[in-house]
C-alpha atoms as a PDB file:
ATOM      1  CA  UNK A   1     -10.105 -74.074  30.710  1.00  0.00           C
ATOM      2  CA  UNK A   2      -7.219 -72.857  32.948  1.00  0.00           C
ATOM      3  CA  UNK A   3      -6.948 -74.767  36.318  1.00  0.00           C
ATOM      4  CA  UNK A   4      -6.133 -72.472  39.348  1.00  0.00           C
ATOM      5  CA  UNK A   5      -5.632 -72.152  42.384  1.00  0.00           C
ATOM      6  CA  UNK A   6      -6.289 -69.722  45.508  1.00  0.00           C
ATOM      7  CA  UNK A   7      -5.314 -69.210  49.132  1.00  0.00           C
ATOM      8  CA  UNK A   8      -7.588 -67.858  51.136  1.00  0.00           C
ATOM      9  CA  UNK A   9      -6.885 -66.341  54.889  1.00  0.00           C
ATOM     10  CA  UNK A  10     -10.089 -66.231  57.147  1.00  0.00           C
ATOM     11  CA  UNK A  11     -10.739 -63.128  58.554  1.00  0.00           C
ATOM     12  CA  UNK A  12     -13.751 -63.133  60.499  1.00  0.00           C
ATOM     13  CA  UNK A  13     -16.509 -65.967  61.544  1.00  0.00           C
ATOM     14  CA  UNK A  14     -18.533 -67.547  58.733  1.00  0.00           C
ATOM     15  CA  UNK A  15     -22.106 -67.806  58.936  1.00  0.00           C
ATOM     16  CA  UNK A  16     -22.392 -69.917  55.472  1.00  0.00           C
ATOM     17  CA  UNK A  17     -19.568 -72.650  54.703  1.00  0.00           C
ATOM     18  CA  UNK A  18     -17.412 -71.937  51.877  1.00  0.00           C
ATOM     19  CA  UNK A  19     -19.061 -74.144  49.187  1.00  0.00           C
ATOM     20  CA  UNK A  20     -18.612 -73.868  45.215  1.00  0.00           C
ATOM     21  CA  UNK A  21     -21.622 -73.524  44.192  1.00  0.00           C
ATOM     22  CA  UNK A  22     -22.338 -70.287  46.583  1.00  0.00           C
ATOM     23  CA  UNK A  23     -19.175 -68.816  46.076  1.00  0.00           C
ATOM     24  CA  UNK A  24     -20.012 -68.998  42.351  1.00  0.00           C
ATOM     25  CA  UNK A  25     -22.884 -67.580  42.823  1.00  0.00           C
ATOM     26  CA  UNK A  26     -21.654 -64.322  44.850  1.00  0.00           C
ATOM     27  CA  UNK A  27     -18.646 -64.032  42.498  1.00  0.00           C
ATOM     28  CA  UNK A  28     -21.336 -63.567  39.570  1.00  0.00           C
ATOM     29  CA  UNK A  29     -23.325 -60.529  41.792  1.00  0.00           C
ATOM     30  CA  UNK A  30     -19.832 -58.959  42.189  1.00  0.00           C
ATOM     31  CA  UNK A  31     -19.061 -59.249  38.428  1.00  0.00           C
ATOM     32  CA  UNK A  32     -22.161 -57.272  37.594  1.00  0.00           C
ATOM     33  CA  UNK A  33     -20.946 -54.497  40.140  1.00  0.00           C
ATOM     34  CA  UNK A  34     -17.603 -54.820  38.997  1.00  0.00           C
ATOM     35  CA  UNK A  35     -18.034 -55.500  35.474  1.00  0.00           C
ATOM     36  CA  UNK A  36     -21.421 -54.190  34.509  1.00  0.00           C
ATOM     37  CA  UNK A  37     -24.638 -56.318  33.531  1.00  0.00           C
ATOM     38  CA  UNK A  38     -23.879 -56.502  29.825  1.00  0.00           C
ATOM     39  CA  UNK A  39     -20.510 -58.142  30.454  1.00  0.00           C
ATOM     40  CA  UNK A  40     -21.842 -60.503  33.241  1.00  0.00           C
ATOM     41  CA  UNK A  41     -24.597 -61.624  30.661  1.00  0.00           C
ATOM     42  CA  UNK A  42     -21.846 -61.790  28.382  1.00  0.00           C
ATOM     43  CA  UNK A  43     -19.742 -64.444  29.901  1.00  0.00           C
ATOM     44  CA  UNK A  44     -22.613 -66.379  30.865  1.00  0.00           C
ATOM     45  CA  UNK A  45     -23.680 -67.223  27.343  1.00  0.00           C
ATOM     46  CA  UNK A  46     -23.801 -71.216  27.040  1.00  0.00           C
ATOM     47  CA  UNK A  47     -23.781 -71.632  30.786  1.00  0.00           C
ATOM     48  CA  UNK A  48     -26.349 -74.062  30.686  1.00  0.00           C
ATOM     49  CA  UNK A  49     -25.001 -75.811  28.069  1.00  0.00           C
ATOM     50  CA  UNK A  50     -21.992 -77.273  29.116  1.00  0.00           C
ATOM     51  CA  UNK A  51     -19.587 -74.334  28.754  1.00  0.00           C
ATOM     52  CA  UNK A  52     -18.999 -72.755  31.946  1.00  0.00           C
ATOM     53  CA  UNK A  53     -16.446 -69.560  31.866  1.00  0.00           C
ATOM     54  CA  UNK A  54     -15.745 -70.313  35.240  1.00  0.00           C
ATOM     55  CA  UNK A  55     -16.235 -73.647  37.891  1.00  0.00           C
ATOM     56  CA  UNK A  56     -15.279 -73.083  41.439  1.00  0.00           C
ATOM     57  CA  UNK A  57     -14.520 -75.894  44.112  1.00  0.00           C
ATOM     58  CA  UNK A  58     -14.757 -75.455  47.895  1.00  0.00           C
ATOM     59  CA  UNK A  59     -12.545 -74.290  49.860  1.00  0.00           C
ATOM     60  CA  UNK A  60     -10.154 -76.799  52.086  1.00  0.00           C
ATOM     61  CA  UNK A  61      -7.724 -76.873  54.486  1.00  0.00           C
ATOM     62  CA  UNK A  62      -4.113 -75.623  52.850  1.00  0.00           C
ATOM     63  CA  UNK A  63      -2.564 -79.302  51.249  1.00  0.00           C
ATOM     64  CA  UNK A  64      -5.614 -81.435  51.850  1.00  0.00           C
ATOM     65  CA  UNK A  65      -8.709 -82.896  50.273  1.00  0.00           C
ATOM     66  CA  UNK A  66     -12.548 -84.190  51.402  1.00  0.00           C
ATOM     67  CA  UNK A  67     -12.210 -87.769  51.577  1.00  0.00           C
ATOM     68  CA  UNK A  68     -14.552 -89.222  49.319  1.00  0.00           C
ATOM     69  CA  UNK A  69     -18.302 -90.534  50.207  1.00  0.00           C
ATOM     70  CA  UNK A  70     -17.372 -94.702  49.918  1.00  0.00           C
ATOM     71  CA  UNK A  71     -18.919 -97.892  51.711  1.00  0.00           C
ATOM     72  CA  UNK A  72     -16.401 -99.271  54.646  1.00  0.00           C
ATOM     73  CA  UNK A  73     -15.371-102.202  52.322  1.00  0.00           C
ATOM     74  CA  UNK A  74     -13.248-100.413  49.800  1.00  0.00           C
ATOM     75  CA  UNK A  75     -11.233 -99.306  53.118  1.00  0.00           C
ATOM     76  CA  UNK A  76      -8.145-101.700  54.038  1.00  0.00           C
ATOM     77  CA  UNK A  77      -8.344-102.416  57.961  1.00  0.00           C
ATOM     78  CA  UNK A  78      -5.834-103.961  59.873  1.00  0.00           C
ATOM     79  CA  UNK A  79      -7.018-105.606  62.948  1.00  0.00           C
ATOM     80  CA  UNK A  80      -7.069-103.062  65.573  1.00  0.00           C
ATOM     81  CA  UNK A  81      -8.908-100.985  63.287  1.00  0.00           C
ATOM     82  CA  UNK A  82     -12.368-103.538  63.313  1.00  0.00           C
ATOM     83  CA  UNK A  83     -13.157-102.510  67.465  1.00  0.00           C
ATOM     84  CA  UNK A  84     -15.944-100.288  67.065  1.00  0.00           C
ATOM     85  CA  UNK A  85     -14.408 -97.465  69.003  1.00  0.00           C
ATOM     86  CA  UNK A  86     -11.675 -97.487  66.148  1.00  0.00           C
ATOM     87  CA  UNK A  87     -13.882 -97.401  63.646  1.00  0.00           C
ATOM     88  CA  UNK A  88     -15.726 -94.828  65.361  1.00  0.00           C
ATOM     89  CA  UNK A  89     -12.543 -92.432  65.507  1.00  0.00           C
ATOM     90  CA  UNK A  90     -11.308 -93.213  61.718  1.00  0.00           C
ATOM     91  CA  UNK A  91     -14.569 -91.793  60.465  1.00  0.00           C
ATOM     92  CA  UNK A  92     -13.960 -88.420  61.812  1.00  0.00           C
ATOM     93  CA  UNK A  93     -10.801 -88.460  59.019  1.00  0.00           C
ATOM     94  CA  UNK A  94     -12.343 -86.431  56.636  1.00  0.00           C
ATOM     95  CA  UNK A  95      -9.401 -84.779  54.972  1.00  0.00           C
ATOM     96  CA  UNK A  96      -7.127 -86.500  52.792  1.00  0.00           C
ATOM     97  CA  UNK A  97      -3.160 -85.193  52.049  1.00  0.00           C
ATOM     98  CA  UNK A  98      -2.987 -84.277  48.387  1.00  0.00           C
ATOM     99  CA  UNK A  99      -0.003 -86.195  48.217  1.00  0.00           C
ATOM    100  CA  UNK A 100      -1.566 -89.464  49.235  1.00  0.00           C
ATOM    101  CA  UNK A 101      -3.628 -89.470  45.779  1.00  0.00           C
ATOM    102  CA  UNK A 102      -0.592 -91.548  44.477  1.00  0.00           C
ATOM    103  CA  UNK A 103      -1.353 -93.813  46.876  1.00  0.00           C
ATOM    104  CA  UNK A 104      -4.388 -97.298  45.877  1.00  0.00           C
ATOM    105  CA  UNK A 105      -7.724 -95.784  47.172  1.00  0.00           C
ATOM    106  CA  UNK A 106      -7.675 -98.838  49.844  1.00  0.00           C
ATOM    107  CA  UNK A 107      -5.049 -97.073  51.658  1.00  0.00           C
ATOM    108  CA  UNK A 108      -6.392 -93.273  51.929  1.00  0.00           C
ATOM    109  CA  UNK A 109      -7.768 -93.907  54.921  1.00  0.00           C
ATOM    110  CA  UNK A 110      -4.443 -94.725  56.343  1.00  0.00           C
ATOM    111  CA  UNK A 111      -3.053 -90.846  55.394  1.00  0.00           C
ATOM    112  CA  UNK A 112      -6.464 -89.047  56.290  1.00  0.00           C
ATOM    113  CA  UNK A 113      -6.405 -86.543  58.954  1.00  0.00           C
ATOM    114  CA  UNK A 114      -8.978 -85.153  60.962  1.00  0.00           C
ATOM    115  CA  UNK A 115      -7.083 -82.346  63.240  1.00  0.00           C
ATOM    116  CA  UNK A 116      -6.376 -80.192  59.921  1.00  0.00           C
ATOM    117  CA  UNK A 117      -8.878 -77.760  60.321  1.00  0.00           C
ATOM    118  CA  UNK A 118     -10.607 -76.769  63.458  1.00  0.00           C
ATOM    119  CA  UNK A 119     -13.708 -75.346  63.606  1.00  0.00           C
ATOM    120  CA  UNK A 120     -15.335 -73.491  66.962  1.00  0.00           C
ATOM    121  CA  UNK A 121     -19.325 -72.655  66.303  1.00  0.00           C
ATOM    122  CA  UNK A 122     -21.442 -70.069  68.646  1.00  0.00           C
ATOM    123  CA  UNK A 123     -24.790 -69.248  68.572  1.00  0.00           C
ATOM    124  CA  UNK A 124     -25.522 -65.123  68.327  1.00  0.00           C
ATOM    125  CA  UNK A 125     -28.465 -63.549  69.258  1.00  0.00           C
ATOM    126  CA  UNK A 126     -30.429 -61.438  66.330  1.00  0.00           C
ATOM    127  CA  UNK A 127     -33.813 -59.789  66.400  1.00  0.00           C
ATOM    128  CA  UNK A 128     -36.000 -57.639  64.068  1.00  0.00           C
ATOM    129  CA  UNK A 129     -37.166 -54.626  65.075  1.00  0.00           C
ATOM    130  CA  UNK A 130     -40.841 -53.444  64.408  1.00  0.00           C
ATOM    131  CA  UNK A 131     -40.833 -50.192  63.476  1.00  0.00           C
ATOM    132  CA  UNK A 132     -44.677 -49.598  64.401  1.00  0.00           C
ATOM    133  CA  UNK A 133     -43.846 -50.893  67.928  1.00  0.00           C
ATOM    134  CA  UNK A 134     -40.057 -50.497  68.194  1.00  0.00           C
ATOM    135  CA  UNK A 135     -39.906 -53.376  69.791  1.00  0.00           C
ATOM    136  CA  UNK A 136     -39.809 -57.172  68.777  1.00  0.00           C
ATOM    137  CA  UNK A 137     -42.544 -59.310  69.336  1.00  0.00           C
ATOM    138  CA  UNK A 138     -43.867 -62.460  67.571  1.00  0.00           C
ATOM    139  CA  UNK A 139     -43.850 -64.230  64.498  1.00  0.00           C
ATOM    140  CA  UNK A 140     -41.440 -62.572  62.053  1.00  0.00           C
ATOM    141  CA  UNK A 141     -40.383 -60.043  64.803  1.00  0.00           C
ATOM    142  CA  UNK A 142     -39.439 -63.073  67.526  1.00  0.00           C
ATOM    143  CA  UNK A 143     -35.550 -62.971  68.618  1.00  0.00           C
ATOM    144  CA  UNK A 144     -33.762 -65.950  67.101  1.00  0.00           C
ATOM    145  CA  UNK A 145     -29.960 -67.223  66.772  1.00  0.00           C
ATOM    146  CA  UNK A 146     -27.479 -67.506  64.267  1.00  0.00           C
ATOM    147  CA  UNK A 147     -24.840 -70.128  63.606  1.00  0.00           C
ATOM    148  CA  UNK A 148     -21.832 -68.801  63.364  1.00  0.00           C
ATOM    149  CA  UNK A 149     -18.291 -70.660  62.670  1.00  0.00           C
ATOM    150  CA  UNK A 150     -14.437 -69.637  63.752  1.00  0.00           C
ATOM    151  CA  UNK A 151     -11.780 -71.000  61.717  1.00  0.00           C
ATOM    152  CA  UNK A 152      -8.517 -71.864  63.752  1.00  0.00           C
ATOM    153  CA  UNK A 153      -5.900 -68.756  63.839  1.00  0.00           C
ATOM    154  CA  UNK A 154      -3.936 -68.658  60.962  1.00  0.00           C
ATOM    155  CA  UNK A 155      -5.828 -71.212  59.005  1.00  0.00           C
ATOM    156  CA  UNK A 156      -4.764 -71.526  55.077  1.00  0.00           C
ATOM    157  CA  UNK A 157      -7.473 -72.414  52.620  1.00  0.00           C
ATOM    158  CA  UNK A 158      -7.329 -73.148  49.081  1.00  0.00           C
ATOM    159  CA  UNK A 159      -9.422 -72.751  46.118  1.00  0.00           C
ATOM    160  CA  UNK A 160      -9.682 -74.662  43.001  1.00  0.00           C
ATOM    161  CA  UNK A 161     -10.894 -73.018  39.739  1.00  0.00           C
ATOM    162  CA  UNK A 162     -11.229 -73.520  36.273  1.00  0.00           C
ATOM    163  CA  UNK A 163     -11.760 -70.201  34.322  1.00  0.00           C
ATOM    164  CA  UNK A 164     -12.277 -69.369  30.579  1.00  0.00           C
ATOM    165  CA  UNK A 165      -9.662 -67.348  29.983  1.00  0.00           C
ATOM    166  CA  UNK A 166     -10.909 -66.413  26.578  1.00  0.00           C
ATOM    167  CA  UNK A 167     -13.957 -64.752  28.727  1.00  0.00           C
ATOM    168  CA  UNK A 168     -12.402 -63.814  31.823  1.00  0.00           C
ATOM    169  CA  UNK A 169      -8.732 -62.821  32.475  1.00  0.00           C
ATOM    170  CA  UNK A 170      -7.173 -64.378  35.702  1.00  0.00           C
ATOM    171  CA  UNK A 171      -6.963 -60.667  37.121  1.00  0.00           C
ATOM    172  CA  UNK A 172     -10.389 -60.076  36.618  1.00  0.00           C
ATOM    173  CA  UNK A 173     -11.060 -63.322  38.678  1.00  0.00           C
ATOM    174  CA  UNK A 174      -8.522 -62.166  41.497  1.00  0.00           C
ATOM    175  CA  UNK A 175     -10.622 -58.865  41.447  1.00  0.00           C
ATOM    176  CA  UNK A 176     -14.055 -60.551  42.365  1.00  0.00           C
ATOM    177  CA  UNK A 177     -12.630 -62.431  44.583  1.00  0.00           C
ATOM    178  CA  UNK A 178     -11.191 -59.698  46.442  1.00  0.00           C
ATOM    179  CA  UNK A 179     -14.279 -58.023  46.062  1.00  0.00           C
ATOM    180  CA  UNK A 180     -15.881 -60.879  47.699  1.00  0.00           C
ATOM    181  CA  UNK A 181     -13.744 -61.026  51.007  1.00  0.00           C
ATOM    182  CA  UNK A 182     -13.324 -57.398  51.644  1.00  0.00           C
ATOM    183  CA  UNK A 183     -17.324 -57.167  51.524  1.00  0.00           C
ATOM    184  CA  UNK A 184     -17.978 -60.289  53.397  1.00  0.00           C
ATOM    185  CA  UNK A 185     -19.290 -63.905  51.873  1.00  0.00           C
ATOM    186  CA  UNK A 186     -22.732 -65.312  52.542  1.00  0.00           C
ATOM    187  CA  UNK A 187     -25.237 -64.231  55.695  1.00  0.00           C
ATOM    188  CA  UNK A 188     -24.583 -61.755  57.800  1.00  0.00           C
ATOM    189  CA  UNK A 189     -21.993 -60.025  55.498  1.00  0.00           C
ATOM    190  CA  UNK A 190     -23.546 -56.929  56.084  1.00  0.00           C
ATOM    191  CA  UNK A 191     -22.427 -57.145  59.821  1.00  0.00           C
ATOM    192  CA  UNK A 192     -19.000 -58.135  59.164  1.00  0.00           C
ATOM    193  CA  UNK A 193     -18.878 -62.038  58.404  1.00  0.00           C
ATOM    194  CA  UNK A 194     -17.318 -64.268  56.106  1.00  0.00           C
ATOM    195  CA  UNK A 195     -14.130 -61.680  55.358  1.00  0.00           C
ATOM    196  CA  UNK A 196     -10.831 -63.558  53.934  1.00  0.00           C
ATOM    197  CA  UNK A 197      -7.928 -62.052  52.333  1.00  0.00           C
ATOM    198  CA  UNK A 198      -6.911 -63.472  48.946  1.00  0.00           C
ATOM    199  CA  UNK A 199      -2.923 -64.245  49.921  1.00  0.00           C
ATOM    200  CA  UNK A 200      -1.859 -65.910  46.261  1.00  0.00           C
ATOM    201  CA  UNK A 201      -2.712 -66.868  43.018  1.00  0.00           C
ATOM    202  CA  UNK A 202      -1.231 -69.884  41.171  1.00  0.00           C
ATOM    203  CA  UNK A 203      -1.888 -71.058  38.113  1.00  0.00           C
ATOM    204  CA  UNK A 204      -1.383 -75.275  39.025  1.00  0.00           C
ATOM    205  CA  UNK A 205      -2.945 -78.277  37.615  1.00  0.00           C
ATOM    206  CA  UNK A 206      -5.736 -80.390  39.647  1.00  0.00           C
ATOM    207  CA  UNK A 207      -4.452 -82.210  42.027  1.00  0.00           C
ATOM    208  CA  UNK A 208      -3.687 -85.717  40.904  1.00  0.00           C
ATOM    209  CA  UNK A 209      -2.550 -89.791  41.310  1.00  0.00           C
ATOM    210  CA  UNK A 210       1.031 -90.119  39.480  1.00  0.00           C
ATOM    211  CA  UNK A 211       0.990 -93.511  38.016  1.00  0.00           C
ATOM    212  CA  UNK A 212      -2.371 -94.478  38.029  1.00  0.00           C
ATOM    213  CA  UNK A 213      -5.416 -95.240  35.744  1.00  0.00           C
ATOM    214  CA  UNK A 214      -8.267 -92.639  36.218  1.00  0.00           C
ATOM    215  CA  UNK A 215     -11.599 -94.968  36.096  1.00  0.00           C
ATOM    216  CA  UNK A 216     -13.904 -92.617  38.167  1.00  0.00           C
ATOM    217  CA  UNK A 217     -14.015 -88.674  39.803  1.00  0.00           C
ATOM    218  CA  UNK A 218     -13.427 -87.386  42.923  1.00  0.00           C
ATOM    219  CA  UNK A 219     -15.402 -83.953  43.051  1.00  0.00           C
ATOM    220  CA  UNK A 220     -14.622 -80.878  44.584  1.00  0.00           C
ATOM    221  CA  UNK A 221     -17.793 -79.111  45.066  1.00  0.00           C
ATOM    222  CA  UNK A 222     -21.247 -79.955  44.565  1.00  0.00           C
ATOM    223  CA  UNK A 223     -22.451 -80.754  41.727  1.00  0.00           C
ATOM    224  CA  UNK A 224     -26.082 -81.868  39.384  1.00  0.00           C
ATOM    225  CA  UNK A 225     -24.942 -84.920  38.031  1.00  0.00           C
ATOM    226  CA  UNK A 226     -28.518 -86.265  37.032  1.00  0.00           C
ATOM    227  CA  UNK A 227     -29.232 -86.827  33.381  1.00  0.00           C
ATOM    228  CA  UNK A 228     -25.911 -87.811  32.278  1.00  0.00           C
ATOM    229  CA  UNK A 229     -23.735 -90.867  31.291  1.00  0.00           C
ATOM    230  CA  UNK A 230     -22.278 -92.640  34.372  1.00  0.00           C
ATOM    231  CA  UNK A 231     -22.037 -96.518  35.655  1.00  0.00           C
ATOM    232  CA  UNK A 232     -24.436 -96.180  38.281  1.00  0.00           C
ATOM    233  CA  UNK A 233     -23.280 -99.383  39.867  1.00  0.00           C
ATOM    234  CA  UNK A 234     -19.772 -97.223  40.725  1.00  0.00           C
ATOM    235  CA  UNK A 235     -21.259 -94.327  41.771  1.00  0.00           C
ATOM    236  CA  UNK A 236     -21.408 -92.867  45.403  1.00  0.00           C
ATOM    237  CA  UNK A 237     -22.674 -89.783  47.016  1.00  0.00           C
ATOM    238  CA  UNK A 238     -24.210 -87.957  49.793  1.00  0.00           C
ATOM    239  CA  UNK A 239     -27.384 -86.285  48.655  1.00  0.00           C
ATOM    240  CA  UNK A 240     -27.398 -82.423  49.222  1.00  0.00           C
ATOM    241  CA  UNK A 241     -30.510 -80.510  49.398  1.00  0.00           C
ATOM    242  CA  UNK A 242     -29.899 -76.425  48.558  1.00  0.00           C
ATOM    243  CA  UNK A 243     -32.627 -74.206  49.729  1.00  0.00           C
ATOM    244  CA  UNK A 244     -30.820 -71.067  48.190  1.00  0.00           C
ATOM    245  CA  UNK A 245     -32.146 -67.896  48.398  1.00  0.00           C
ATOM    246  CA  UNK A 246     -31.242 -64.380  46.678  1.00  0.00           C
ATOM    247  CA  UNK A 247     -27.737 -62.650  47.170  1.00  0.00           C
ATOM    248  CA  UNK A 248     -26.743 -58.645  47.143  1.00  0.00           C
ATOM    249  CA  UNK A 249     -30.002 -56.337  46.091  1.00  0.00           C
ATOM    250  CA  UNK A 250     -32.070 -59.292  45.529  1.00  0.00           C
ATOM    251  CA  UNK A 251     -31.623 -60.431  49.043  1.00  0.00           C
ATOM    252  CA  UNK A 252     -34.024 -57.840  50.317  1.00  0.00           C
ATOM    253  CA  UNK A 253     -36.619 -58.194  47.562  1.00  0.00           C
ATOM    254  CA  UNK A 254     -40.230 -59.358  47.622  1.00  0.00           C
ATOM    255  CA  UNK A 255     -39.387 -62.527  46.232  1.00  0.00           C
ATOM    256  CA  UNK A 256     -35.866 -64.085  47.691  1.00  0.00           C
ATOM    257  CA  UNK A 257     -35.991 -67.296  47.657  1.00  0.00           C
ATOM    258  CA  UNK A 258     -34.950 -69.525  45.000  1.00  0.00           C
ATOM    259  CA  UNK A 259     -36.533 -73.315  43.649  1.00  0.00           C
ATOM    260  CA  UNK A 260     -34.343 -75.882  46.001  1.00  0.00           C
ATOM    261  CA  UNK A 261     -31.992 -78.208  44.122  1.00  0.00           C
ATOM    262  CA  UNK A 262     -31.491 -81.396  44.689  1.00  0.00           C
ATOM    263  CA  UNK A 263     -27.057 -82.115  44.677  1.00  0.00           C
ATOM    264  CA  UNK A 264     -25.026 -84.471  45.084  1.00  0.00           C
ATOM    265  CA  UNK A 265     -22.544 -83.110  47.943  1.00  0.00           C
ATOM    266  CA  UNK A 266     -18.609 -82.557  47.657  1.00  0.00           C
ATOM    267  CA  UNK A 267     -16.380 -86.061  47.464  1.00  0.00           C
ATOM    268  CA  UNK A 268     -18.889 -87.844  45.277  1.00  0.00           C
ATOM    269  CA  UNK A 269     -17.110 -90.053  43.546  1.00  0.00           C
ATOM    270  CA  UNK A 270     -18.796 -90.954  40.137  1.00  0.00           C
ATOM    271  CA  UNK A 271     -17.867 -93.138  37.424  1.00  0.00           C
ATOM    272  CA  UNK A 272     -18.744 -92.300  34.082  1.00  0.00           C
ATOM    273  CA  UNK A 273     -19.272 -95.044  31.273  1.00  0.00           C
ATOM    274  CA  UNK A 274     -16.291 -93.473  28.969  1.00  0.00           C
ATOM    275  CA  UNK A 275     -13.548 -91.767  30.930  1.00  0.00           C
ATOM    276  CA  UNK A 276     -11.646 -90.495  27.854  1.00  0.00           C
ATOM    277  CA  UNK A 277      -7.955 -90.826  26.743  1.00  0.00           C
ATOM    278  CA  UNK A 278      -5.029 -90.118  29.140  1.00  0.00           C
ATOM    279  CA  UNK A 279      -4.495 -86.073  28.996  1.00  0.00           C
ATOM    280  CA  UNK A 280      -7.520 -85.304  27.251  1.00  0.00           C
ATOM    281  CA  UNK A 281     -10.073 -86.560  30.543  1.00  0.00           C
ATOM    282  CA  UNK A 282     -12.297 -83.645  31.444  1.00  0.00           C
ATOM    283  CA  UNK A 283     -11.277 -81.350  34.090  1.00  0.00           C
ATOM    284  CA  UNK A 284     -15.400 -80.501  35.766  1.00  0.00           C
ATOM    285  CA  UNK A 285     -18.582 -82.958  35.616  1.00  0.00           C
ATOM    286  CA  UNK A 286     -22.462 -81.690  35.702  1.00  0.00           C
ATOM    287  CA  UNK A 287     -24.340 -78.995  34.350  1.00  0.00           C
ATOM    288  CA  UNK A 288     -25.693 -75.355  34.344  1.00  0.00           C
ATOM    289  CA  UNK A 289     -28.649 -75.091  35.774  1.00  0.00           C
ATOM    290  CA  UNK A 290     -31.936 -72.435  35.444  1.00  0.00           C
ATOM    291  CA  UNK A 291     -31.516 -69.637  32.776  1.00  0.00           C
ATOM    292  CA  UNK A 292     -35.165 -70.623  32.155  1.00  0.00           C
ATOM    293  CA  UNK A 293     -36.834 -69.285  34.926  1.00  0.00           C
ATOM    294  CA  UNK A 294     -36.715 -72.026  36.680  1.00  0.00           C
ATOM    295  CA  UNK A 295     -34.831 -71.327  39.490  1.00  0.00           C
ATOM    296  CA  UNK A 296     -36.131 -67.913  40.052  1.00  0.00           C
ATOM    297  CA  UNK A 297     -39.465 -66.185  39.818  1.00  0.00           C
ATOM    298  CA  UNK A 298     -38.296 -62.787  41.001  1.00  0.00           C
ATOM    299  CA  UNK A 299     -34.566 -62.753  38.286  1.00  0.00           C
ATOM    300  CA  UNK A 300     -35.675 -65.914  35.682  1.00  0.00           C
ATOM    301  CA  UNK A 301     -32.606 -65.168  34.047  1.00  0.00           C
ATOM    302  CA  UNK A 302     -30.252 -66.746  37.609  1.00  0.00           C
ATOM    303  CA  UNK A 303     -28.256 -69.857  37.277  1.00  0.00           C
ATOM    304  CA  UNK A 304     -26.703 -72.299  39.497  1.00  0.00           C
ATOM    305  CA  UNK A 305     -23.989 -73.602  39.620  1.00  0.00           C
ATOM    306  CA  UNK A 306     -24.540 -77.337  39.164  1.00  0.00           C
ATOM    307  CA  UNK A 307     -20.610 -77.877  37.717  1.00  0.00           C
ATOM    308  CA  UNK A 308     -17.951 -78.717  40.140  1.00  0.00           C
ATOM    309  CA  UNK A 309     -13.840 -79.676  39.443  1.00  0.00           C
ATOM    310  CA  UNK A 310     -13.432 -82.994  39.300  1.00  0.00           C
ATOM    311  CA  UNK A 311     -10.061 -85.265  40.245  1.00  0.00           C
ATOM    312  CA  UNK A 312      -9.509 -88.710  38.313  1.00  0.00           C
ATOM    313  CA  UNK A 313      -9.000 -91.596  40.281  1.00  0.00           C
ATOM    314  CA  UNK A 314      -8.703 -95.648  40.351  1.00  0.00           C
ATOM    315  CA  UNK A 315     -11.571 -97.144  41.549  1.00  0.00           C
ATOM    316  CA  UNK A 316     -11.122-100.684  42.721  1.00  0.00           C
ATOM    317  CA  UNK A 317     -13.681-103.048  41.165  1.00  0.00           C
END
């Protein structure tokens, strides 16, 4: 697969974070408008097993990546780090300078940043009408709010990918995404939310250590990692529940909701039992889920994205 990567330039408020898995997910509904059915169907085939045409990280702040989900021991602290109120402070570092990879794990903590991306969030007032009344009223016609989330002025995000070529060109990819942030990304689209621009494209390898031996993976998005070969002793994670419902036509259907998925969240850092040979490790952990039916009552034929780009680092024992 060909690693790439993306800048993105916010446009408007978000009222769904940029995560992998959903961006997947809408890139797929603007393939079929884009592309036809026949062809999405097409480039789907073996999605669920193990041969994704396409794998798509979150986004994050321009030259930065999630620190990873670790116990405070495999931290170094020096000693005005151990007050409380220090502590307190170096856990709001969540993003970690690409080029500090090079650096022993111990020391990340040192380079990590939290003042790289700011977000402001607003509640806005929504209400559905009922047309019998024209009014709103109780129950599904009460008034409620909406989350919604301002990126910093001239914010830079980027996007890693990994894309079957052989299935998908690159300017196919740059079309959807295009498609994607002219028409808006996630809930609320329809009223103008989640626009970006799509600034450059760059074919790049993953980020990675120089110098150091790979014994574990940092991911980039989330990912269904259940099932599969790892050292369970070395693995960490955040658990991350997705109650996903229906994009595009399917959103307004009788039936939008999906089967909730149990994740493991961005920056989990697993450790399988064989990592490979230098050059040839994999570039994406998990798997493909639904195709079955089992995600979806309403389309049995949807899929999740349960894959996410993966960065090899050294795990201290």
């Amino acid at each position: 697969m060909t690693p790439l990567k993306f800048t993105l330039t916010p446009q408007t408020a978000f009222a769904t974070p940029l995560k992998g898995d959903t961006l997947f997910g809408q890139l797929c509904w603007a393939a079929r408008h884009i592309l036809g059915e026949a062809r999405l169907n097409d480039v789907l085939q073996g999605y669920t097993d193990g041969k994704p045409y396409l794998v798509v990280s979150d986004a994050f702040p321009a030259g930065f990546l999630p620190m990873p989900k670790l116990p405070r021991h495999y931290w170094q602290f020096d000693d005005a780090q151990q007050d409380p109120s220090a502590r307190k402070a170096l856990k709001k570092r969540q993003w970690l300078p690409v080029a500090a990879l090079s650096e022993p794990l111990g020391k990340w903590l040192e380079h990590a940043r939290a003042d790289v991306m700011t977000l402001h969030s607003d509640s806005r007032p929504h209400n559905t009408i009922n047309r019998a009344t024209n009014t709103t009223g109780t129950g599904e016609f009460a008034p409620y709010t909406v989350e919604q989330t301002w990126y910093q002025a001239g914010q830079i995000l980027e996007l890693y990918v990994l894309l079957d070529e052989t299935r998908l060109a690159a300017s196919e990819l740059e079309s959807l995404l295009n498609f994607v942030g002219a028409s808006g990304f996630g809930r609320d689209a329809s009223t103008g939310l989640g626009k970006f621009t799509l600034a450059a494209l760059t074919p790049t390898p993953l980020p990675r250590g120089e110098g150091l031996a790979p014994n574990a993976w940092l991911t980039l998005a989330p990912c269904a990692p259940q099932g599969l070969a790892w050292d369970n002793a070395r693995c960490y994670y955040k658990p991350f529940t997705r109650f996903g419902r229906h994009g595009d036509a399917a959103a307004i259907s009788c039936q939008p909701y999906k089967t909730p998925l149990l994740l493991a969240d961005t920056a989990a850092i697993l450790s399988p039992r064989t990592m490979g040979k230098p050059g040839t490790m994999a570039l994406f952990t998990g798997q493909g889920l639904g195709g079955d039916g089992s995600l979806s009552n309403a389309l049995p034929q949807t899929v999740h994205q349960g894959y996410a780009p993966v960065i090899g680092i050294c795990l201290p024992s």
